[in-house]
PDB file of N, CA and C in Angstrom:
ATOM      1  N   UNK A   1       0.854  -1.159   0.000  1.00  0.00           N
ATOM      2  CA  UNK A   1       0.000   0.000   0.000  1.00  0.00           C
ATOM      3  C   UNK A   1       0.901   1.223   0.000  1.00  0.00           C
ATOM      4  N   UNK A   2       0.034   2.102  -1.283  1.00  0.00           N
ATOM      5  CA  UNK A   2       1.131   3.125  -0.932  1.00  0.00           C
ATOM      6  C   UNK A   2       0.752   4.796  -1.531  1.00  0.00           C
ATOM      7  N   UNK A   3       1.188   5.793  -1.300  1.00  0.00           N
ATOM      8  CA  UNK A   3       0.156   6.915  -2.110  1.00  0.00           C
ATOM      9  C   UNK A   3       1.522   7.887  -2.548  1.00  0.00           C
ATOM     10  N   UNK A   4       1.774   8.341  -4.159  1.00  0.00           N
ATOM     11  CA  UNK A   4       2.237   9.157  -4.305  1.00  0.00           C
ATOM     12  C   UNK A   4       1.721  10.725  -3.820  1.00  0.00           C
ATOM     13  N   UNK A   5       2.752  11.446  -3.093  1.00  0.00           N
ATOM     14  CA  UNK A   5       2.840  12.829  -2.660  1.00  0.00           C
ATOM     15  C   UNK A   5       3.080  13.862  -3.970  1.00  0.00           C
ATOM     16  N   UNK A   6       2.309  14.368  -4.696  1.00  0.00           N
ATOM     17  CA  UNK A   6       2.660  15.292  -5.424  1.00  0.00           C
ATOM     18  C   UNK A   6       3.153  16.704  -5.326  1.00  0.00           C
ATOM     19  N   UNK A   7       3.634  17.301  -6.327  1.00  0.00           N
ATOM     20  CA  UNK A   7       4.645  18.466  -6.193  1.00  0.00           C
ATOM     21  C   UNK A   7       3.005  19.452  -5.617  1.00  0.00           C
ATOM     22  N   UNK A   8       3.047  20.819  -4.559  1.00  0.00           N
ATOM     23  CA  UNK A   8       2.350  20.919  -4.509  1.00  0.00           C
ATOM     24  C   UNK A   8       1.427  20.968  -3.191  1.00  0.00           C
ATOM     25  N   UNK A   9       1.307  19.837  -3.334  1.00  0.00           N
ATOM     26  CA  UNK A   9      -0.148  19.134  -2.715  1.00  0.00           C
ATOM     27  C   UNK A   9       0.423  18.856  -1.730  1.00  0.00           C
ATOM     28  N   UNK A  10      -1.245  19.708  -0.644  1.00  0.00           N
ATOM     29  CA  UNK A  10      -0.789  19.903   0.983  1.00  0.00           C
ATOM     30  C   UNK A  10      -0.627  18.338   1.283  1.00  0.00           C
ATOM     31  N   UNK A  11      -0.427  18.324   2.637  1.00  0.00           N
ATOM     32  CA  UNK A  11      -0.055  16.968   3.538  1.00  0.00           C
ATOM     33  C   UNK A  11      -1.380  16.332   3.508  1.00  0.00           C
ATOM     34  N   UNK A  12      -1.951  17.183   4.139  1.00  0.00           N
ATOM     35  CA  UNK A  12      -2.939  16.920   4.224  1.00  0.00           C
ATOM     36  C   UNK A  12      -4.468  16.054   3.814  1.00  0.00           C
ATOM     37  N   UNK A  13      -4.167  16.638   2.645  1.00  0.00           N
ATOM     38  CA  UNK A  13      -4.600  15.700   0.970  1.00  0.00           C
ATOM     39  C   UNK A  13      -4.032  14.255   0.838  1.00  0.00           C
ATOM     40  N   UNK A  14      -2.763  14.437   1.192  1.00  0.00           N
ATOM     41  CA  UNK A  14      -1.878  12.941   0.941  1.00  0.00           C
ATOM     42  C   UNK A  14      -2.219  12.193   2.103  1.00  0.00           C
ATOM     43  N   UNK A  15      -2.078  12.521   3.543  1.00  0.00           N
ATOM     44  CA  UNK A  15      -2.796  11.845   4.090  1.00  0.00           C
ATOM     45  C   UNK A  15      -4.259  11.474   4.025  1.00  0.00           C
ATOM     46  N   UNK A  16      -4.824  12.159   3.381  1.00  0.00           N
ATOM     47  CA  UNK A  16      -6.381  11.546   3.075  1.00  0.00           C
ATOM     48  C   UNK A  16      -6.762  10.025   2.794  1.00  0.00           C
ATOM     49  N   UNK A  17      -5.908  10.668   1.520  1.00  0.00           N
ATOM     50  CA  UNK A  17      -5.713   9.518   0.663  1.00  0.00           C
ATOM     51  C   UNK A  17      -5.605   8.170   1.229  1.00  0.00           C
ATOM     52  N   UNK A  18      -4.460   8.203   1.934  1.00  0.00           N
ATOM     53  CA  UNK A  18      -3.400   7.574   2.835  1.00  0.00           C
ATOM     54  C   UNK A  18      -4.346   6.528   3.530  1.00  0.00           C
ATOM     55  N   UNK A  19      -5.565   7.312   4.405  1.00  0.00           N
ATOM     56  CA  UNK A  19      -5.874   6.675   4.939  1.00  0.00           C
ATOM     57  C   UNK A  19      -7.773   6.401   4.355  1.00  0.00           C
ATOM     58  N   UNK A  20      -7.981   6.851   3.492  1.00  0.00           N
ATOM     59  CA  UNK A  20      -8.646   6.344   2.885  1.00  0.00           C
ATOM     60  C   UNK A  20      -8.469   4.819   1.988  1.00  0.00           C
ATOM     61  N   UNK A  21      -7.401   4.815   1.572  1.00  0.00           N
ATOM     62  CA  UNK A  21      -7.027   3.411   0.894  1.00  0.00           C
ATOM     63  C   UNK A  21      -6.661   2.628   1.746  1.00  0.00           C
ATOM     64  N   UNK A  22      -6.458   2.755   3.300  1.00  0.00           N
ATOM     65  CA  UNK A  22      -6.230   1.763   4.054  1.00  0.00           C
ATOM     66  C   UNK A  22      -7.370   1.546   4.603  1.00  0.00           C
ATOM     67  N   UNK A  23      -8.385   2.110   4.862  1.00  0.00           N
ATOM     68  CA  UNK A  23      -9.624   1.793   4.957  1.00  0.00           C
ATOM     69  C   UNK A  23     -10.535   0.590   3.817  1.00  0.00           C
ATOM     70  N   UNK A  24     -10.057   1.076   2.994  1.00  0.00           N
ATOM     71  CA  UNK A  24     -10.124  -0.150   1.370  1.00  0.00           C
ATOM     72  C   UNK A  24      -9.901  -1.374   1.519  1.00  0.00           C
ATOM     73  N   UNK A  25      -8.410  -1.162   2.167  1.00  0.00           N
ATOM     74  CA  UNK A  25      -7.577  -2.645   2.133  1.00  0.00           C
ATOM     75  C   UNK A  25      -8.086  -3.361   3.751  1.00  0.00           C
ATOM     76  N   UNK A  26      -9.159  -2.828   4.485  1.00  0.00           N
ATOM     77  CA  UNK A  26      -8.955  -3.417   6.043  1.00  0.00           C
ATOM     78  C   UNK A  26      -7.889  -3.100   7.026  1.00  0.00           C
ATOM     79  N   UNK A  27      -6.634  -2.380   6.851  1.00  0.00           N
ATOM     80  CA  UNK A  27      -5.556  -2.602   7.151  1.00  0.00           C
ATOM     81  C   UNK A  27      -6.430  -2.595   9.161  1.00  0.00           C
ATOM     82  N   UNK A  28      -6.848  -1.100   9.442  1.00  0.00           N
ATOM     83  CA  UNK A  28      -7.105  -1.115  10.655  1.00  0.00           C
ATOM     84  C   UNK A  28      -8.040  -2.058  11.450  1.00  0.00           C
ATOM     85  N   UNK A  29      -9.184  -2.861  10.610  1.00  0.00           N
ATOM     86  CA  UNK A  29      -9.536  -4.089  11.344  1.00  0.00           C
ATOM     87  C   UNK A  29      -8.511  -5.780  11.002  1.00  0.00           C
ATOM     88  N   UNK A  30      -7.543  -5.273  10.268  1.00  0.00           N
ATOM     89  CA  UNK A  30      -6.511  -6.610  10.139  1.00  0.00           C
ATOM     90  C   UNK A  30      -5.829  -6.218  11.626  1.00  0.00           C
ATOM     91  N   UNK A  31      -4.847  -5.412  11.909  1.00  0.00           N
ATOM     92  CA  UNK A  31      -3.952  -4.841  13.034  1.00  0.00           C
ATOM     93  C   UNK A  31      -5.073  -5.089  14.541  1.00  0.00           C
ATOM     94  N   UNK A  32      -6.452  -4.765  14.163  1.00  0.00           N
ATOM     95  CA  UNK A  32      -7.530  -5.116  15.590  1.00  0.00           C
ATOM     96  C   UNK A  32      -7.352  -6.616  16.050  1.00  0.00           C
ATOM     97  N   UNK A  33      -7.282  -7.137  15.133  1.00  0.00           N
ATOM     98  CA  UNK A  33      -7.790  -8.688  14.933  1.00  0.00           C
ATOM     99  C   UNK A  33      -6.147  -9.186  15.482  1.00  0.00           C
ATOM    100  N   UNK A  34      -5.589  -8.789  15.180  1.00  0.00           N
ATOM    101  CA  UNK A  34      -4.200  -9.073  15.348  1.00  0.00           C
ATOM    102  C   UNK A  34      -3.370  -9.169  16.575  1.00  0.00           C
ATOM    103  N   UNK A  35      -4.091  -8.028  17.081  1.00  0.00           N
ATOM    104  CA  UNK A  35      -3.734  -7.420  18.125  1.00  0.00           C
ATOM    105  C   UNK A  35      -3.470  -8.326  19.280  1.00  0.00           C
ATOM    106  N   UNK A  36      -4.905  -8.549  19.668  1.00  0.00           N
ATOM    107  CA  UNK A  36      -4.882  -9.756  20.939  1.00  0.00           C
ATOM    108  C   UNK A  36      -5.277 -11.080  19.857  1.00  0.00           C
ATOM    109  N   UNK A  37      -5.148 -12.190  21.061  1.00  0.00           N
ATOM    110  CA  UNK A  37      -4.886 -13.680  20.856  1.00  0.00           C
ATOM    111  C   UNK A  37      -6.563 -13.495  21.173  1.00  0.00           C
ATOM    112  N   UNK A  38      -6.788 -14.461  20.252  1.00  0.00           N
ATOM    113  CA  UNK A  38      -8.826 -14.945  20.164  1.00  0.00           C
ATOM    114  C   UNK A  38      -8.961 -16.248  20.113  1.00  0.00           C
ATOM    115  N   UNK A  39      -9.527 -16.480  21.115  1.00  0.00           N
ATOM    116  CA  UNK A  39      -9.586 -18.616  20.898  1.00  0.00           C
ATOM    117  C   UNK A  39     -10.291 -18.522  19.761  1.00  0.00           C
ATOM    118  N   UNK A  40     -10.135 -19.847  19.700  1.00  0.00           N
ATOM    119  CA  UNK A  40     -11.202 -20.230  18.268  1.00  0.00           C
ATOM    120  C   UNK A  40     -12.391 -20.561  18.445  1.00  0.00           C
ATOM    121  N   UNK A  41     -13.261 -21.072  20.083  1.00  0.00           N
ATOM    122  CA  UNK A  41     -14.702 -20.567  19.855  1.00  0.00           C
ATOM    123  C   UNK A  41     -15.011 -19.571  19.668  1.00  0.00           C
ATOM    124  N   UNK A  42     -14.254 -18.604  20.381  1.00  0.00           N
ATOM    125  CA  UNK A  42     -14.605 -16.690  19.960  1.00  0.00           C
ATOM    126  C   UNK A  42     -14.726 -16.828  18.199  1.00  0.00           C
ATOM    127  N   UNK A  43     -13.840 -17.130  17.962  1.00  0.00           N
ATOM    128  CA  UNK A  43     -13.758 -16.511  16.355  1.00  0.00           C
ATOM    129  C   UNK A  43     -15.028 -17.294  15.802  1.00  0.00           C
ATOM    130  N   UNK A  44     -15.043 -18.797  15.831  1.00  0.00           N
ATOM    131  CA  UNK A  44     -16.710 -19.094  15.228  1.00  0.00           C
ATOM    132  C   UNK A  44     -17.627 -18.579  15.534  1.00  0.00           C
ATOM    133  N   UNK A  45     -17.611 -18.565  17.210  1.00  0.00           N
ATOM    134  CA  UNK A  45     -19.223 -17.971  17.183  1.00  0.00           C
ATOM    135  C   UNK A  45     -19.244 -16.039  17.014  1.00  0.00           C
ATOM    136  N   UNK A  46     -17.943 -15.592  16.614  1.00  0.00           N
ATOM    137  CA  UNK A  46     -18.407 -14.290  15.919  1.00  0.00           C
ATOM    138  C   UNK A  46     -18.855 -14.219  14.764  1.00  0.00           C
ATOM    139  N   UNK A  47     -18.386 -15.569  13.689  1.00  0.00           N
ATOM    140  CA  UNK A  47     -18.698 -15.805  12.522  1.00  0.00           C
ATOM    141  C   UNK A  47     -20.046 -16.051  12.444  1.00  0.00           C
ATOM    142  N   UNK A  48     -20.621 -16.839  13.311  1.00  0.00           N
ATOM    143  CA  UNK A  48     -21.477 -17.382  13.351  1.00  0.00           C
ATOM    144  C   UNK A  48     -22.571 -16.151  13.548  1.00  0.00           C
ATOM    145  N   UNK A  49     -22.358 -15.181  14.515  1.00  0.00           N
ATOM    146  CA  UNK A  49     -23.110 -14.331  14.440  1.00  0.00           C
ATOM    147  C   UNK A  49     -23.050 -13.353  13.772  1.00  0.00           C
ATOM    148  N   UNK A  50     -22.431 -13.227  12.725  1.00  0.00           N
ATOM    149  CA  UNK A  50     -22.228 -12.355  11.544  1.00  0.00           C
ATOM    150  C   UNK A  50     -22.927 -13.395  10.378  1.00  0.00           C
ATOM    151  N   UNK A  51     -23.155 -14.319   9.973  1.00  0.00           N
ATOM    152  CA  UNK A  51     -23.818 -15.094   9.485  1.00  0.00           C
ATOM    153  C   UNK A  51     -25.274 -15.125   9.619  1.00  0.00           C
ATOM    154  N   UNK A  52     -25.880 -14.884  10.985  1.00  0.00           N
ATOM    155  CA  UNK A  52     -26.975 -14.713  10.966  1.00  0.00           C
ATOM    156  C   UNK A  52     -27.344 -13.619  11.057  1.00  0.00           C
ATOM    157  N   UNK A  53     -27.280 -12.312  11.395  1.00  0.00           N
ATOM    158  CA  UNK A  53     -26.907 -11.170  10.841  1.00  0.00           C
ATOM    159  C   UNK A  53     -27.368 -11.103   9.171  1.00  0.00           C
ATOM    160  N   UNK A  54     -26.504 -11.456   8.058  1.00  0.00           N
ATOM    161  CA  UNK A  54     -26.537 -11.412   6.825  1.00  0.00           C
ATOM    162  C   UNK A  54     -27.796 -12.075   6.574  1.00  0.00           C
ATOM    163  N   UNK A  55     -28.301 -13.833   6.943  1.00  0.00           N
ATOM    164  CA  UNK A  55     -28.946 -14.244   6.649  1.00  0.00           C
ATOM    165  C   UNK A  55     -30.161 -13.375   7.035  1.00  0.00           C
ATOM    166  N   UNK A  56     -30.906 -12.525   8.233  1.00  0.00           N
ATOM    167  CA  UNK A  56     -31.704 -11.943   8.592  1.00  0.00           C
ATOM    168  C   UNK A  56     -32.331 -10.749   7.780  1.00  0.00           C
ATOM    169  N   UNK A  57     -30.967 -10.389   7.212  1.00  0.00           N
ATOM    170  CA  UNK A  57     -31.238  -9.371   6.280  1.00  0.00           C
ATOM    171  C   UNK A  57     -31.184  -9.332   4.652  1.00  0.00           C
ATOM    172  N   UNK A  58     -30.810 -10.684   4.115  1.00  0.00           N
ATOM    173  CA  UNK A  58     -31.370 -10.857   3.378  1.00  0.00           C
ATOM    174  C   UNK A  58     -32.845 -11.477   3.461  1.00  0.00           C
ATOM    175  N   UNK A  59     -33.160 -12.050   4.675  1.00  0.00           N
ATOM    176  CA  UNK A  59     -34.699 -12.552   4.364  1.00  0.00           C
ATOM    177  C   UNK A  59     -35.799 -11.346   4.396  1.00  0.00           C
ATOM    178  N   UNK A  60     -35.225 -10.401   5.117  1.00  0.00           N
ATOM    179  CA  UNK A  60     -36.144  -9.206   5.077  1.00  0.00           C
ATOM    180  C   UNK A  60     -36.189  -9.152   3.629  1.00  0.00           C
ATOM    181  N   UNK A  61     -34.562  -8.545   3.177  1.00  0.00           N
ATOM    182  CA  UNK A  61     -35.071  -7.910   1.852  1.00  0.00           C
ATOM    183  C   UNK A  61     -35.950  -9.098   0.795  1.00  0.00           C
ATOM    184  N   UNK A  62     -35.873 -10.160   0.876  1.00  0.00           N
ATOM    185  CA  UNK A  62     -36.823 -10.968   0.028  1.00  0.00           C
ATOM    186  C   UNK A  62     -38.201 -10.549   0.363  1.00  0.00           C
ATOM    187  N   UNK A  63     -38.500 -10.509   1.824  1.00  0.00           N
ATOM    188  CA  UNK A  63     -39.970 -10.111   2.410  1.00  0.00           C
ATOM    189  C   UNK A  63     -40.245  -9.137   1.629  1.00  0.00           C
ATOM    190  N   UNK A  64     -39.489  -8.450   1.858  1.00  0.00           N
ATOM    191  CA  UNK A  64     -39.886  -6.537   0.608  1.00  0.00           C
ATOM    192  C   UNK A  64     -39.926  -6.635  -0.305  1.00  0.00           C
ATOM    193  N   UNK A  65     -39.601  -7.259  -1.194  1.00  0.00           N
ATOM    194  CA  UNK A  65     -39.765  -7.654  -2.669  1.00  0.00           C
ATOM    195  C   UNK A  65     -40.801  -8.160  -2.554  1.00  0.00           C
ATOM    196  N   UNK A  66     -40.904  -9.287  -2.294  1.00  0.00           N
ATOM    197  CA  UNK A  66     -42.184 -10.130  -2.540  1.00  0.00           C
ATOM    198  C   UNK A  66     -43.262  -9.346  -2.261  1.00  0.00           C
ATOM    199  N   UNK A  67     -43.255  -8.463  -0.991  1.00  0.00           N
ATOM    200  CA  UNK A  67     -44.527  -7.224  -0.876  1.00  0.00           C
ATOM    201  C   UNK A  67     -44.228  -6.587  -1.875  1.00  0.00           C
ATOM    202  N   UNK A  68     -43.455  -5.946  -2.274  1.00  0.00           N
ATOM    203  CA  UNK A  68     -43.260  -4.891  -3.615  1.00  0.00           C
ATOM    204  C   UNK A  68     -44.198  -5.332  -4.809  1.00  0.00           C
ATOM    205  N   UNK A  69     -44.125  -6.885  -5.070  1.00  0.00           N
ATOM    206  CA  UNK A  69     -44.514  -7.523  -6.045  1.00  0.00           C
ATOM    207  C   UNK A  69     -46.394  -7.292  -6.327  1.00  0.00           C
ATOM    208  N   UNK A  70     -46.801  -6.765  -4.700  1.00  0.00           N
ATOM    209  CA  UNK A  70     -48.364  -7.236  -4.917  1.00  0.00           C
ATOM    210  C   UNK A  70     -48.680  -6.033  -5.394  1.00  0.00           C
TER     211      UNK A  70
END
């Protein structure tokens, strides 16, 4: 990862950037995750509840469609 500084152009700007594209790449929830040691039931059942999460909200949005439909 990396951001050219142009002739010019405040810091400011370049840090934007900077940390806008590391926002892109995850960098600051990779370094979270990293950080401390997580057993591995933690990590499934966070998966797990991020899974149902997604699944919940896609069944809504099917619910809304299918009402949309009448």
């Amino acid at each position: 990862m990396s951001i050219i500084v142009h002739k010019n152009e405040p810091i400011d700007n370049a840090l934007k950037r900077l940390h806008a594209e590391a926002i892109r790449e995850n960098v600051f929830n990779t370094v979270n995750d990293k950080r401390y040691f997580t057993k591995l039931a933690e990590k499934r059942s966070e998966r797990k509840r991020e899974w149902k999460k997604r699944k919940k909200r896609s069944r809504s949005a099917k619910r809304k469609m299918r009402n949309k439909g009448l």
